[in-house]
C-alpha atoms as a PDB file:
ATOM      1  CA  UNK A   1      97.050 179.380  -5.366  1.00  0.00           C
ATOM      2  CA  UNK A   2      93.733 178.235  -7.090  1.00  0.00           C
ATOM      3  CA  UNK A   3      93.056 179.290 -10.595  1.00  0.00           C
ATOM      4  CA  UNK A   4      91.475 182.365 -11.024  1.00  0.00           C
ATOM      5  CA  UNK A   5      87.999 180.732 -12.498  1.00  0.00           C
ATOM      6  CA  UNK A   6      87.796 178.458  -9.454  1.00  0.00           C
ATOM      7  CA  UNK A   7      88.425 181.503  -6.935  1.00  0.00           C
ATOM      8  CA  UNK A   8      85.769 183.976  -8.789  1.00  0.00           C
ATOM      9  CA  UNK A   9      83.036 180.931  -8.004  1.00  0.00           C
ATOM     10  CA  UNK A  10      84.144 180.249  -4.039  1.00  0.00           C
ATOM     11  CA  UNK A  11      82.119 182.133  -1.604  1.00  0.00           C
ATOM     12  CA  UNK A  12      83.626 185.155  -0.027  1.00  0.00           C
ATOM     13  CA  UNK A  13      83.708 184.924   3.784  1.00  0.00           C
ATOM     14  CA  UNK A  14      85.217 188.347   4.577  1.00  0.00           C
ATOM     15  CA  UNK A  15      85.742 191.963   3.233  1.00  0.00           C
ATOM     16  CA  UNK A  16      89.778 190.567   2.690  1.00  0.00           C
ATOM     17  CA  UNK A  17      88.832 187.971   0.514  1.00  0.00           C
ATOM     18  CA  UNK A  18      87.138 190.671  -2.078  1.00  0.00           C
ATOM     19  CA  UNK A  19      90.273 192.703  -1.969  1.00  0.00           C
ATOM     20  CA  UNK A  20      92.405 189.701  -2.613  1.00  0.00           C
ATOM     21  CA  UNK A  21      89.881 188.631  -6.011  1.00  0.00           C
ATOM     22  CA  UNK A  22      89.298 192.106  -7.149  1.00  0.00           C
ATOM     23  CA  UNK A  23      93.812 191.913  -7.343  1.00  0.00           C
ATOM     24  CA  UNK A  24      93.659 189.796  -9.300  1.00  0.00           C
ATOM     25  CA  UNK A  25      91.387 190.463 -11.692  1.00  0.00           C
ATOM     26  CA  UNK A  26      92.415 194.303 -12.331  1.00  0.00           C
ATOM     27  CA  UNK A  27      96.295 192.517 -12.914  1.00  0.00           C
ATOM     28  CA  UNK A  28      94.608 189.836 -15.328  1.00  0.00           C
ATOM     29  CA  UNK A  29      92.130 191.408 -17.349  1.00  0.00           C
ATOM     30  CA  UNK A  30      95.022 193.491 -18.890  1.00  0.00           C
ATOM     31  CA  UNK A  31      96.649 190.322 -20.390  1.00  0.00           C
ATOM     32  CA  UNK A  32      93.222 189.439 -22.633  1.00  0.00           C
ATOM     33  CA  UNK A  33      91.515 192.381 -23.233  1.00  0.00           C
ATOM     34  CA  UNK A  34      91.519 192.854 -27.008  1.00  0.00           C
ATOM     35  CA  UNK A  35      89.669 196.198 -27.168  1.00  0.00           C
ATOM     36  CA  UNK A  36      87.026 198.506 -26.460  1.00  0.00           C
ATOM     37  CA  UNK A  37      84.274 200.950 -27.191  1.00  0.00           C
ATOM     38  CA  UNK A  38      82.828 203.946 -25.152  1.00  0.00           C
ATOM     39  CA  UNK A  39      78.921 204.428 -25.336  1.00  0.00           C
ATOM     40  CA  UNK A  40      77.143 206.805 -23.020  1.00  0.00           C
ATOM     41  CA  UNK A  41      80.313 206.726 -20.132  1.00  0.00           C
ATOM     42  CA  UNK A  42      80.288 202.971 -20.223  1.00  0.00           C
ATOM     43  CA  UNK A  43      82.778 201.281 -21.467  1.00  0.00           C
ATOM     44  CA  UNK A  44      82.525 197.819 -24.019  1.00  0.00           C
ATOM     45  CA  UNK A  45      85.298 195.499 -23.463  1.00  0.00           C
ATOM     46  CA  UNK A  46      86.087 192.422 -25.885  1.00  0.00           C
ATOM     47  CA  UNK A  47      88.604 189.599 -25.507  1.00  0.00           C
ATOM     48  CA  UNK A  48      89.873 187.931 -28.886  1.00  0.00           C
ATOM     49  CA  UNK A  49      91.239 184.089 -27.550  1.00  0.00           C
ATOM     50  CA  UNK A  50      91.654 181.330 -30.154  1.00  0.00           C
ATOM     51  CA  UNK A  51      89.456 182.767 -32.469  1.00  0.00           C
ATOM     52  CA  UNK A  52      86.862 183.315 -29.873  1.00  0.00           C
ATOM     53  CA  UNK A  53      85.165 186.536 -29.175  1.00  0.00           C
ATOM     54  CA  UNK A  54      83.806 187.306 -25.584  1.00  0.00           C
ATOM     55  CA  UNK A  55      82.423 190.769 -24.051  1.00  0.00           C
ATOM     56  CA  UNK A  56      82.543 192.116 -20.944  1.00  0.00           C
ATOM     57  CA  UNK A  57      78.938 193.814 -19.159  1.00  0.00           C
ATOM     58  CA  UNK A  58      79.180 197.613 -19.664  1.00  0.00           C
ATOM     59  CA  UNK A  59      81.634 198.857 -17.131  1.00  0.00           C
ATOM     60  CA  UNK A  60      80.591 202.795 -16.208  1.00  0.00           C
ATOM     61  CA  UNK A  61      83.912 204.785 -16.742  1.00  0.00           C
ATOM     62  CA  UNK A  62      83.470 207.300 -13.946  1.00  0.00           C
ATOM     63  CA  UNK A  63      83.300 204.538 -11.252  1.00  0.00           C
ATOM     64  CA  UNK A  64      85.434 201.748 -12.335  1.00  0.00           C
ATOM     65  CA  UNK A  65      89.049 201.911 -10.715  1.00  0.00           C
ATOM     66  CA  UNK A  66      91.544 199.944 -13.373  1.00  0.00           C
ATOM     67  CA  UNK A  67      94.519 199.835 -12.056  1.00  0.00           C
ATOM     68  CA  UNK A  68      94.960 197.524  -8.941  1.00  0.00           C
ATOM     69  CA  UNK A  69      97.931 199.803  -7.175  1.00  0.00           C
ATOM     70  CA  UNK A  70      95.063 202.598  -7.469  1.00  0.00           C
ATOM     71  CA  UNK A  71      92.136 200.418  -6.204  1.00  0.00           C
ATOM     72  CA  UNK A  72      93.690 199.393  -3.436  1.00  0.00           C
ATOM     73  CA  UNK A  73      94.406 203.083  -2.203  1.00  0.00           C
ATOM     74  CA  UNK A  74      91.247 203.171  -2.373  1.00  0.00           C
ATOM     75  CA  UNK A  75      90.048 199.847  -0.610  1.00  0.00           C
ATOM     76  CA  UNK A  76      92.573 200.744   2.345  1.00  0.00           C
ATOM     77  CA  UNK A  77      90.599 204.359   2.554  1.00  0.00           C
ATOM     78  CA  UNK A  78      87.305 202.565   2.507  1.00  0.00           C
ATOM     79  CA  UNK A  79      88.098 200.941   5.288  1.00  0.00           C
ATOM     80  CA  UNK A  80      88.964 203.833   7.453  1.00  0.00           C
ATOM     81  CA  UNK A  81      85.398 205.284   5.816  1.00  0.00           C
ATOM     82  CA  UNK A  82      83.701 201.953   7.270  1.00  0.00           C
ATOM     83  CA  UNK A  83      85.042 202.671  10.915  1.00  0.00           C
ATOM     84  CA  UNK A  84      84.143 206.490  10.678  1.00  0.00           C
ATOM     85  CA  UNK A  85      80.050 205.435  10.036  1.00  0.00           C
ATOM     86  CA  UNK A  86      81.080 202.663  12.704  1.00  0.00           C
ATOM     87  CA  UNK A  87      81.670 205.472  15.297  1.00  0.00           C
ATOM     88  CA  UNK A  88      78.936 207.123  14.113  1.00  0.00           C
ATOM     89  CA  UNK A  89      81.051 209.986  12.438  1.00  0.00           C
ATOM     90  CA  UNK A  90      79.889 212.235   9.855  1.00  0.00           C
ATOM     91  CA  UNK A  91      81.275 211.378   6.165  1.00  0.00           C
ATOM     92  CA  UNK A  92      81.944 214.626   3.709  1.00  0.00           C
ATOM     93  CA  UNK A  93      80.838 213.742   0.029  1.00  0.00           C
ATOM     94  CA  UNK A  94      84.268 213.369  -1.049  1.00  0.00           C
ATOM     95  CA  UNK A  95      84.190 209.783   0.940  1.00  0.00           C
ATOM     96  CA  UNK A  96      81.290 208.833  -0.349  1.00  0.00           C
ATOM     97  CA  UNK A  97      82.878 208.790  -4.199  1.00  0.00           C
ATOM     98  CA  UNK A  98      85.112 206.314  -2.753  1.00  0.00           C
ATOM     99  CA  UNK A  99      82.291 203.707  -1.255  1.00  0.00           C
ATOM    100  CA  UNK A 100      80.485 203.790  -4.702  1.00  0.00           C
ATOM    101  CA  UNK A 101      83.786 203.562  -6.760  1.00  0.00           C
ATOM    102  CA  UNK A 102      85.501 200.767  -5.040  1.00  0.00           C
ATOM    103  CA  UNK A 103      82.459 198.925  -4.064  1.00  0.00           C
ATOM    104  CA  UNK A 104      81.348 199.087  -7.516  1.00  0.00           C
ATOM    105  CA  UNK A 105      85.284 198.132  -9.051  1.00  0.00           C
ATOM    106  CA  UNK A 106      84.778 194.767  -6.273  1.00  0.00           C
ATOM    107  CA  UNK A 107      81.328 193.774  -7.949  1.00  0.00           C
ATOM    108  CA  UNK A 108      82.412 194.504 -11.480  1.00  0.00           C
ATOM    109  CA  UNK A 109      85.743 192.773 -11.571  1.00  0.00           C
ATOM    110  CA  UNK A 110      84.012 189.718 -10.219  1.00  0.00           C
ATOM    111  CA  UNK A 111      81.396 190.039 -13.245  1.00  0.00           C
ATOM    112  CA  UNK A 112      84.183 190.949 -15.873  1.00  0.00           C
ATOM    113  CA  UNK A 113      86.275 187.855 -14.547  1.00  0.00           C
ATOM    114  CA  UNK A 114      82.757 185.764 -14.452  1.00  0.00           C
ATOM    115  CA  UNK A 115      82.329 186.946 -18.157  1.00  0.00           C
ATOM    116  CA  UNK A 116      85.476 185.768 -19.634  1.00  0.00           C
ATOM    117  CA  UNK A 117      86.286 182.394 -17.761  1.00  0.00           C
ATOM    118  CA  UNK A 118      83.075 180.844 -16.633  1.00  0.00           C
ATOM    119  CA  UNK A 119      80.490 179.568 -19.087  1.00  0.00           C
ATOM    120  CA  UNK A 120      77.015 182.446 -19.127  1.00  0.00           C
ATOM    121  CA  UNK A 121      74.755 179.892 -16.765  1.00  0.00           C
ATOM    122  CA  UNK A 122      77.012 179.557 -14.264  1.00  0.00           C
ATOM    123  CA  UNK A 123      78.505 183.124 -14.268  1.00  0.00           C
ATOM    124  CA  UNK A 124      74.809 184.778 -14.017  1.00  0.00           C
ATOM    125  CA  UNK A 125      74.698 182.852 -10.623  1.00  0.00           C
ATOM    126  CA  UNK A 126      77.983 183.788  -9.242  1.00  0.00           C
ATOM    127  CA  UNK A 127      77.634 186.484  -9.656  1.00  0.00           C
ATOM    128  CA  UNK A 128      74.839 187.248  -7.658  1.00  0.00           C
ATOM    129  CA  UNK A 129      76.091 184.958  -5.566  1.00  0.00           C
ATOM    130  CA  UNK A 130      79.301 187.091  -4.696  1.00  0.00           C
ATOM    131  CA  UNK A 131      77.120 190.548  -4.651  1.00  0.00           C
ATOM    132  CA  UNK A 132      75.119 189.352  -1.652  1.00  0.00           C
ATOM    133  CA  UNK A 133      78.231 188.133  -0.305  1.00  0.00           C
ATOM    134  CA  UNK A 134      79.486 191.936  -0.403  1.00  0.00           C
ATOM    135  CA  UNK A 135      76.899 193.679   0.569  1.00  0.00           C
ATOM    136  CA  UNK A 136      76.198 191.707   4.032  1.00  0.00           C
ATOM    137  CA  UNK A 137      80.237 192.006   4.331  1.00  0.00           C
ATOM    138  CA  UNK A 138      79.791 195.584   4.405  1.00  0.00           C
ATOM    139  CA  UNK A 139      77.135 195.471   6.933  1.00  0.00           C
ATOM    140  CA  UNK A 140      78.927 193.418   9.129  1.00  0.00           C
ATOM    141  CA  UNK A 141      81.987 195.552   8.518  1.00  0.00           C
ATOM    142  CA  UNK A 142      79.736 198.806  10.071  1.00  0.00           C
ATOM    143  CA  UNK A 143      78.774 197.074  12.920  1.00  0.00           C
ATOM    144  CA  UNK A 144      74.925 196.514  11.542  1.00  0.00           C
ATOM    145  CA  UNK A 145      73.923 192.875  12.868  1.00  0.00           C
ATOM    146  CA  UNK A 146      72.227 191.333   9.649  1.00  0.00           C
ATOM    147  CA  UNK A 147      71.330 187.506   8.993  1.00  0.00           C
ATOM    148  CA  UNK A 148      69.391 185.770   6.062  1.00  0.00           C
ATOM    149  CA  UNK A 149      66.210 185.044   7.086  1.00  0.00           C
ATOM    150  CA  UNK A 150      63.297 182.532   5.363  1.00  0.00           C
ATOM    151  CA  UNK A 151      60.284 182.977   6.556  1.00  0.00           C
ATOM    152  CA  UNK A 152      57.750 180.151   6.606  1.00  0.00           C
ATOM    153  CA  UNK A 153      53.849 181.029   5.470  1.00  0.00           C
ATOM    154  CA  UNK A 154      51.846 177.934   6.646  1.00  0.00           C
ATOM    155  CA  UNK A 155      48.746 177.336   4.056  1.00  0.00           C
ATOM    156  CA  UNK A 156      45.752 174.599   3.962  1.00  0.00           C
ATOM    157  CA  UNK A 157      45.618 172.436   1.301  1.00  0.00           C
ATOM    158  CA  UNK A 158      43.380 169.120   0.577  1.00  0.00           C
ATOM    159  CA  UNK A 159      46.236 167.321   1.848  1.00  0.00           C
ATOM    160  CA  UNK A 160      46.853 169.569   4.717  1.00  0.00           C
ATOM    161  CA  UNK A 161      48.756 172.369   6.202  1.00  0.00           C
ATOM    162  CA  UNK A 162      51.901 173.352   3.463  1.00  0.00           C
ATOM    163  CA  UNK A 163      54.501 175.850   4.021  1.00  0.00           C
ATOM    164  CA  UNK A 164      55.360 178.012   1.346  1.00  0.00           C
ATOM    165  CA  UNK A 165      59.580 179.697   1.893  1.00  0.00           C
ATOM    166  CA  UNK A 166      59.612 183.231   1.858  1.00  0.00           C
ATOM    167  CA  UNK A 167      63.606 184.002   1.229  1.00  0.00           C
ATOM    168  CA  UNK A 168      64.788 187.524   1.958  1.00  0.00           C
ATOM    169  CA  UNK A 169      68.133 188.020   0.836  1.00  0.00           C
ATOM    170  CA  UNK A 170      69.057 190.132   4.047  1.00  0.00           C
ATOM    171  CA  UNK A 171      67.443 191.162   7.405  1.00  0.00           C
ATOM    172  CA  UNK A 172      69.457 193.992   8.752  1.00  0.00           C
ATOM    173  CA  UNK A 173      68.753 195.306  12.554  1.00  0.00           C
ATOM    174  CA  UNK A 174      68.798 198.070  14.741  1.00  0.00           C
ATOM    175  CA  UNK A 175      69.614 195.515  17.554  1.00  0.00           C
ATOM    176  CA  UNK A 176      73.063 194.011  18.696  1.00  0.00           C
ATOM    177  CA  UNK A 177      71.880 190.575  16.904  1.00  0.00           C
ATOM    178  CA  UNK A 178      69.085 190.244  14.276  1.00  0.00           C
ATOM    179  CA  UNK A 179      65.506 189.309  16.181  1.00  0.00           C
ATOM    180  CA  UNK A 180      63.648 187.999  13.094  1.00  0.00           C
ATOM    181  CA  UNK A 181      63.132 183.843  12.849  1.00  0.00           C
ATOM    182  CA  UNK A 182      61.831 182.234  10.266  1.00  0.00           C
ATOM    183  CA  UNK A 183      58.509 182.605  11.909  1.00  0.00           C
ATOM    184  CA  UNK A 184      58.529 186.621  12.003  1.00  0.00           C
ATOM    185  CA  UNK A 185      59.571 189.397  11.086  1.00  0.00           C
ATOM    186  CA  UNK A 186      61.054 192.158  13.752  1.00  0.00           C
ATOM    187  CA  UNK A 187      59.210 195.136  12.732  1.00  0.00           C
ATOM    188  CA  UNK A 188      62.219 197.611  13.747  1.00  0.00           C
ATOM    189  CA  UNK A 189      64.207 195.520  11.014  1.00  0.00           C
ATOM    190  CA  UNK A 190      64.626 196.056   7.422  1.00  0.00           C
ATOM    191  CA  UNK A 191      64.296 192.969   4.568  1.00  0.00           C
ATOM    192  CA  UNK A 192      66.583 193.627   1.970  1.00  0.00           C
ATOM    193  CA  UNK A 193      66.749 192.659  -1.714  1.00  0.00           C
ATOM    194  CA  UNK A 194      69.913 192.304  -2.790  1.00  0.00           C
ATOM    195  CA  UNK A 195      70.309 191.795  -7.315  1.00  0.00           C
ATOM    196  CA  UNK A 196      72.668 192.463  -9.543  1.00  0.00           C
ATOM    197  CA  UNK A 197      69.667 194.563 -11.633  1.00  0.00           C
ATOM    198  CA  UNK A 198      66.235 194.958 -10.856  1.00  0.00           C
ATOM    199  CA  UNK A 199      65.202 193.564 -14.633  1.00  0.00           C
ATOM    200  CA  UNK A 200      62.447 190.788 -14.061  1.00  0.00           C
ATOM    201  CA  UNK A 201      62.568 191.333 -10.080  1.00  0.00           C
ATOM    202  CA  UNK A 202      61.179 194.918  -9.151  1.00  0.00           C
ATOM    203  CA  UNK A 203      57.901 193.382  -8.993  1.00  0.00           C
ATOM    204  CA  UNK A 204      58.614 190.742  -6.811  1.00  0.00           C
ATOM    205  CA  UNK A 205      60.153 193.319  -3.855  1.00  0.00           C
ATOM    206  CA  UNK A 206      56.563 195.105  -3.762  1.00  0.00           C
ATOM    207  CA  UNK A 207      54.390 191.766  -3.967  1.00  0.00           C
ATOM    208  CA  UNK A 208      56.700 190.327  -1.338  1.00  0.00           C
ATOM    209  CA  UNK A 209      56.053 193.715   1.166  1.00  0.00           C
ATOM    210  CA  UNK A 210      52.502 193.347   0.465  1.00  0.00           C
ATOM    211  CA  UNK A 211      52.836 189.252   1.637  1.00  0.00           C
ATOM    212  CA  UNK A 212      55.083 189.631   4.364  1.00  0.00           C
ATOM    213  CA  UNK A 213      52.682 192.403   6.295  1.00  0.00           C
ATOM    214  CA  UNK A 214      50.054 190.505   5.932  1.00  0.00           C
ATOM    215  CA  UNK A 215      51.657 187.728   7.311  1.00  0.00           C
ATOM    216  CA  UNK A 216      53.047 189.297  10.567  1.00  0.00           C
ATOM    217  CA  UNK A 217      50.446 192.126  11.005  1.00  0.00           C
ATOM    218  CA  UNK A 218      52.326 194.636  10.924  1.00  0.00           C
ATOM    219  CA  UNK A 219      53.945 197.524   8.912  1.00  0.00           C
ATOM    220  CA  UNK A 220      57.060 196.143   7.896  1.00  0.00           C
ATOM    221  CA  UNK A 221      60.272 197.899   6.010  1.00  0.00           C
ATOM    222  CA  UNK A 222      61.849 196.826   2.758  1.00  0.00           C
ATOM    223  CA  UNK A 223      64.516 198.376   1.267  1.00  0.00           C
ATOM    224  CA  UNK A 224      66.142 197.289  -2.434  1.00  0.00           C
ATOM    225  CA  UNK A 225      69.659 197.305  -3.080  1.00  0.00           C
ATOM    226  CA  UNK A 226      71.270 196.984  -6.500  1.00  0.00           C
ATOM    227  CA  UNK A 227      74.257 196.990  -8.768  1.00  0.00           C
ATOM    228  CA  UNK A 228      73.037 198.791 -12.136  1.00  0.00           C
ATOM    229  CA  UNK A 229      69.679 198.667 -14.626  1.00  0.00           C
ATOM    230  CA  UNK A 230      72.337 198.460 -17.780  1.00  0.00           C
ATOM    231  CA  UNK A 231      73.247 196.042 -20.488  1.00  0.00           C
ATOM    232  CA  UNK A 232      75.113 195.469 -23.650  1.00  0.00           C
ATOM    233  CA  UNK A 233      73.070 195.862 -26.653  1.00  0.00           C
ATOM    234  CA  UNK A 234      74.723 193.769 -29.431  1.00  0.00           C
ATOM    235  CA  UNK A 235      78.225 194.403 -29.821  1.00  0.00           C
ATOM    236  CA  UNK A 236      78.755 197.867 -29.376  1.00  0.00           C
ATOM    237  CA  UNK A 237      76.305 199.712 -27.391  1.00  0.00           C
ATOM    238  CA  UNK A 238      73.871 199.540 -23.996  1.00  0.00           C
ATOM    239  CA  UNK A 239      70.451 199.709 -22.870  1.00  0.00           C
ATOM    240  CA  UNK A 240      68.376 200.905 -19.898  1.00  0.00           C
ATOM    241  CA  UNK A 241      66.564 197.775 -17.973  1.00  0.00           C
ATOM    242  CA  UNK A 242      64.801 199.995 -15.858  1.00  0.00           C
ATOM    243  CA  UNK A 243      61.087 200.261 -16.533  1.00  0.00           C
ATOM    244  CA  UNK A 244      60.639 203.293 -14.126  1.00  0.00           C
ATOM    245  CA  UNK A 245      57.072 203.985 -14.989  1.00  0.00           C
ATOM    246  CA  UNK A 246      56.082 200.257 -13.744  1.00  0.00           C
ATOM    247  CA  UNK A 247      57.814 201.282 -10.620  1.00  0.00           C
ATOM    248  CA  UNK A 248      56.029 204.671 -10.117  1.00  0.00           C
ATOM    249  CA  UNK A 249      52.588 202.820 -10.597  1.00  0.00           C
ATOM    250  CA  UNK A 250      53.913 199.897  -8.127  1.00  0.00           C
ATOM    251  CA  UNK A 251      54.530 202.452  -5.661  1.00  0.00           C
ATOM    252  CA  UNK A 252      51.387 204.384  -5.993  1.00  0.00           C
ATOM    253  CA  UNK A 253      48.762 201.456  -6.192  1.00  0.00           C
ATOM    254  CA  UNK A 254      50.719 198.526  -4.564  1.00  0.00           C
ATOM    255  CA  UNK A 255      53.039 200.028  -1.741  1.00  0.00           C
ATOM    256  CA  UNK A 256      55.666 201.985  -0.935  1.00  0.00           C
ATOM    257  CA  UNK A 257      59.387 200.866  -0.414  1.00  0.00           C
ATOM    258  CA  UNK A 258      61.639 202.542   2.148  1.00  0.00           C
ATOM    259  CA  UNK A 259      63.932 202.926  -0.701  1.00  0.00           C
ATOM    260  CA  UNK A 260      65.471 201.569  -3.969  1.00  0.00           C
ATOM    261  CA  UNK A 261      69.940 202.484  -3.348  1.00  0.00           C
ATOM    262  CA  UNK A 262      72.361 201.672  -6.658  1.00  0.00           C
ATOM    263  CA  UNK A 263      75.764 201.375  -7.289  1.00  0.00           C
ATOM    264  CA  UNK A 264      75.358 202.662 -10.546  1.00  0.00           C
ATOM    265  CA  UNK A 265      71.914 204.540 -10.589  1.00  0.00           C
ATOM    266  CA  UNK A 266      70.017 204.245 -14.123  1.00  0.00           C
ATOM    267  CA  UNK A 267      69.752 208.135 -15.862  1.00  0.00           C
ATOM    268  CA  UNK A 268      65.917 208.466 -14.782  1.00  0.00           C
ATOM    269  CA  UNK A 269      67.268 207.417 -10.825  1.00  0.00           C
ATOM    270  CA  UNK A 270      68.208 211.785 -11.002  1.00  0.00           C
ATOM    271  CA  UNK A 271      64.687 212.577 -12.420  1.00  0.00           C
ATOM    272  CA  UNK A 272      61.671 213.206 -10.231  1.00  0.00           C
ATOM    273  CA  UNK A 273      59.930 211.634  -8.942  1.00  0.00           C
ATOM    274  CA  UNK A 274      62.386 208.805  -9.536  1.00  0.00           C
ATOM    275  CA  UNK A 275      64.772 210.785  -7.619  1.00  0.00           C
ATOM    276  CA  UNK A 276      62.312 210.762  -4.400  1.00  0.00           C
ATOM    277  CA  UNK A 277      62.959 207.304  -4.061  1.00  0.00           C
ATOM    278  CA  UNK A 278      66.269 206.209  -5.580  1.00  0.00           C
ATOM    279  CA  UNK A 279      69.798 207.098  -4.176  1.00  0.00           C
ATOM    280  CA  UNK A 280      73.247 205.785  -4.276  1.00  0.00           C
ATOM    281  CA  UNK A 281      74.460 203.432  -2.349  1.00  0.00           C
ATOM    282  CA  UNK A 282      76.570 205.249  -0.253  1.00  0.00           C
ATOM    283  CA  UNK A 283      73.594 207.446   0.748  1.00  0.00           C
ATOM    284  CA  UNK A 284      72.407 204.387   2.805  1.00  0.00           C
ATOM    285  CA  UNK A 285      75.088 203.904   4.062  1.00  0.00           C
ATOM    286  CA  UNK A 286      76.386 207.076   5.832  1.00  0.00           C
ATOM    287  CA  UNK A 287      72.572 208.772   5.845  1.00  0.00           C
ATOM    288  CA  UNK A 288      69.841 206.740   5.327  1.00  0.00           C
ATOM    289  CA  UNK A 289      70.682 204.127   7.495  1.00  0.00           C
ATOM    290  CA  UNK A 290      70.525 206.098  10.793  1.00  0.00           C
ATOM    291  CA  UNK A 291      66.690 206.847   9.853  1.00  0.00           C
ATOM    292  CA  UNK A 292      65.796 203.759   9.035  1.00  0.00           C
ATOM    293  CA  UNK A 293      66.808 201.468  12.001  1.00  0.00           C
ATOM    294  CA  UNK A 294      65.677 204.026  14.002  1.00  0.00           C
ATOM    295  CA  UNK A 295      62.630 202.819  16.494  1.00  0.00           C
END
């Protein structure tokens, strides 16, 4: 078996591989963690090596499931959750606790793992890395066809015609295969940002709506997908990234998104009018979803 460093930076190629990482992380980070400190339900982790000191992101208490014999209860119920919104089946609110929890324990083992083994550059990436990984997994895992697509904006210049690389994390379609190239855009499918945060990217998701219907003429829907707005404050204590009154004026004098869906929603995510457009995760997945890719 690889070391544990090496398998937290390989790409995940199925919903299997996650369990297998997120294993062994919940058995390791037992071993090294020195201690901890609760602030505002999240808690502080620190791990005391050689004379080193490293720290952990904020891990929210109420979602993160320590114990690897108790996670994977709940990854083996997720699945059977997955095949019920599959079929189309209606999912009580008791399931739903389980797709934030142990989607959320997946994404923040990785980070925790990330933290203590892999140097901050190269974490920050993997991170994000492995998070889009997941979350087109669990598309694919519900039977939504979804692809990455990069869509190419020709422009003039004096030397001629350039082409500038729209990326969209995700496409995800209402079709049995996605029907977006990289020289349009589907307007029954939805572009989706997937980030770890939306700290230094919330602005990009509305200027990139306002480019890409200009582009292909047409209304087009964008949806925003992310992990938490939190982060540790010096040693013992977290802050908010989420500059909620940027977004309200986005949305009122840019455009509107067809939704903003956390793992981890910030406090003001429960506050109107935040709350109009904001919603866990598992909301899209077992409600929002059927609305959405609806044409």
């Amino acid at each position: 078996m690889i070391s544990l460093d090496k398998d937290l930076q390989l790409s995940k190629k199925n919903f299997a591989d996650f369990l297998q990482i997120t294993l062994r992380v919940l058995d390791y980070l037992p071993n090294v963690i020195s201690s901890s400190e609760e602030k505002n339900g999240y808690n502080i982790y620190s791990s005391h090596i050689a004379g080193n000191i490293k720290y952990i992101r904020p891990i929210k208490k109420e979602l993160f499931i320590s114990d690897s014999k108790n996670f994977k209860v709940h990854f083996d119920e997720l699945e059977r959750i997955f095949n019920r919104i599959k079929s189309k089946s209606i999912v009580p609110n008791k399931d739903k606790v389980i797709i934030d929890k142990t989607i959320y324990t997946i994404q923040q083992s990785i980070g925790a793992g990330l933290d203590l083994l892999v140097n901050p550059n190269s974490a920050r990436k993997h991170v994000g890395n492995r998070f889009e990984e997941l979350i087109r997994i669990i598309f694919t895992e519900i039977g939504i066809a979804n692809d990455k697509i990069i869509l190419q904006i020709p422009y003039d210049t004096e030397e001629g015609q350039k082409t500038y690389n729209c990326e969209n994390d995700l496409v995800i379609s209402p079709y049995q295969k996605v029907m977006s190239s990289n020289k349009h855009l589907d307007k029954n499918e939805i572009v989706v940002s997937v980030k770890t945060t939306s700290k230094d990217r919330m602005g990009k998701m509305f200027i990139d709506k306002i480019l890409l219907e200009r582009f292909v003429k047409h209304p087009q829907k964008v949806i925003g997908i992310f992990l938490n707005d939190v982060q540790r404050k010096e040693n013992n204590n977290i802050s908010y990234t989420l500059v909620s009154g940027l977004f309200m004026v986005y949305s009122k004098f840019l455009t509107e998104l067809e939704g903003i869906y956390y793992l981890d929603p910030p406090p003001n995510a429960f506050k109107k009018p935040y709350s109009g457009h904001m919603k866990r995760f598992s909301e899209l997945l077992t409600t929002d979803l059927k609305n959405l890719l609806t044409f």
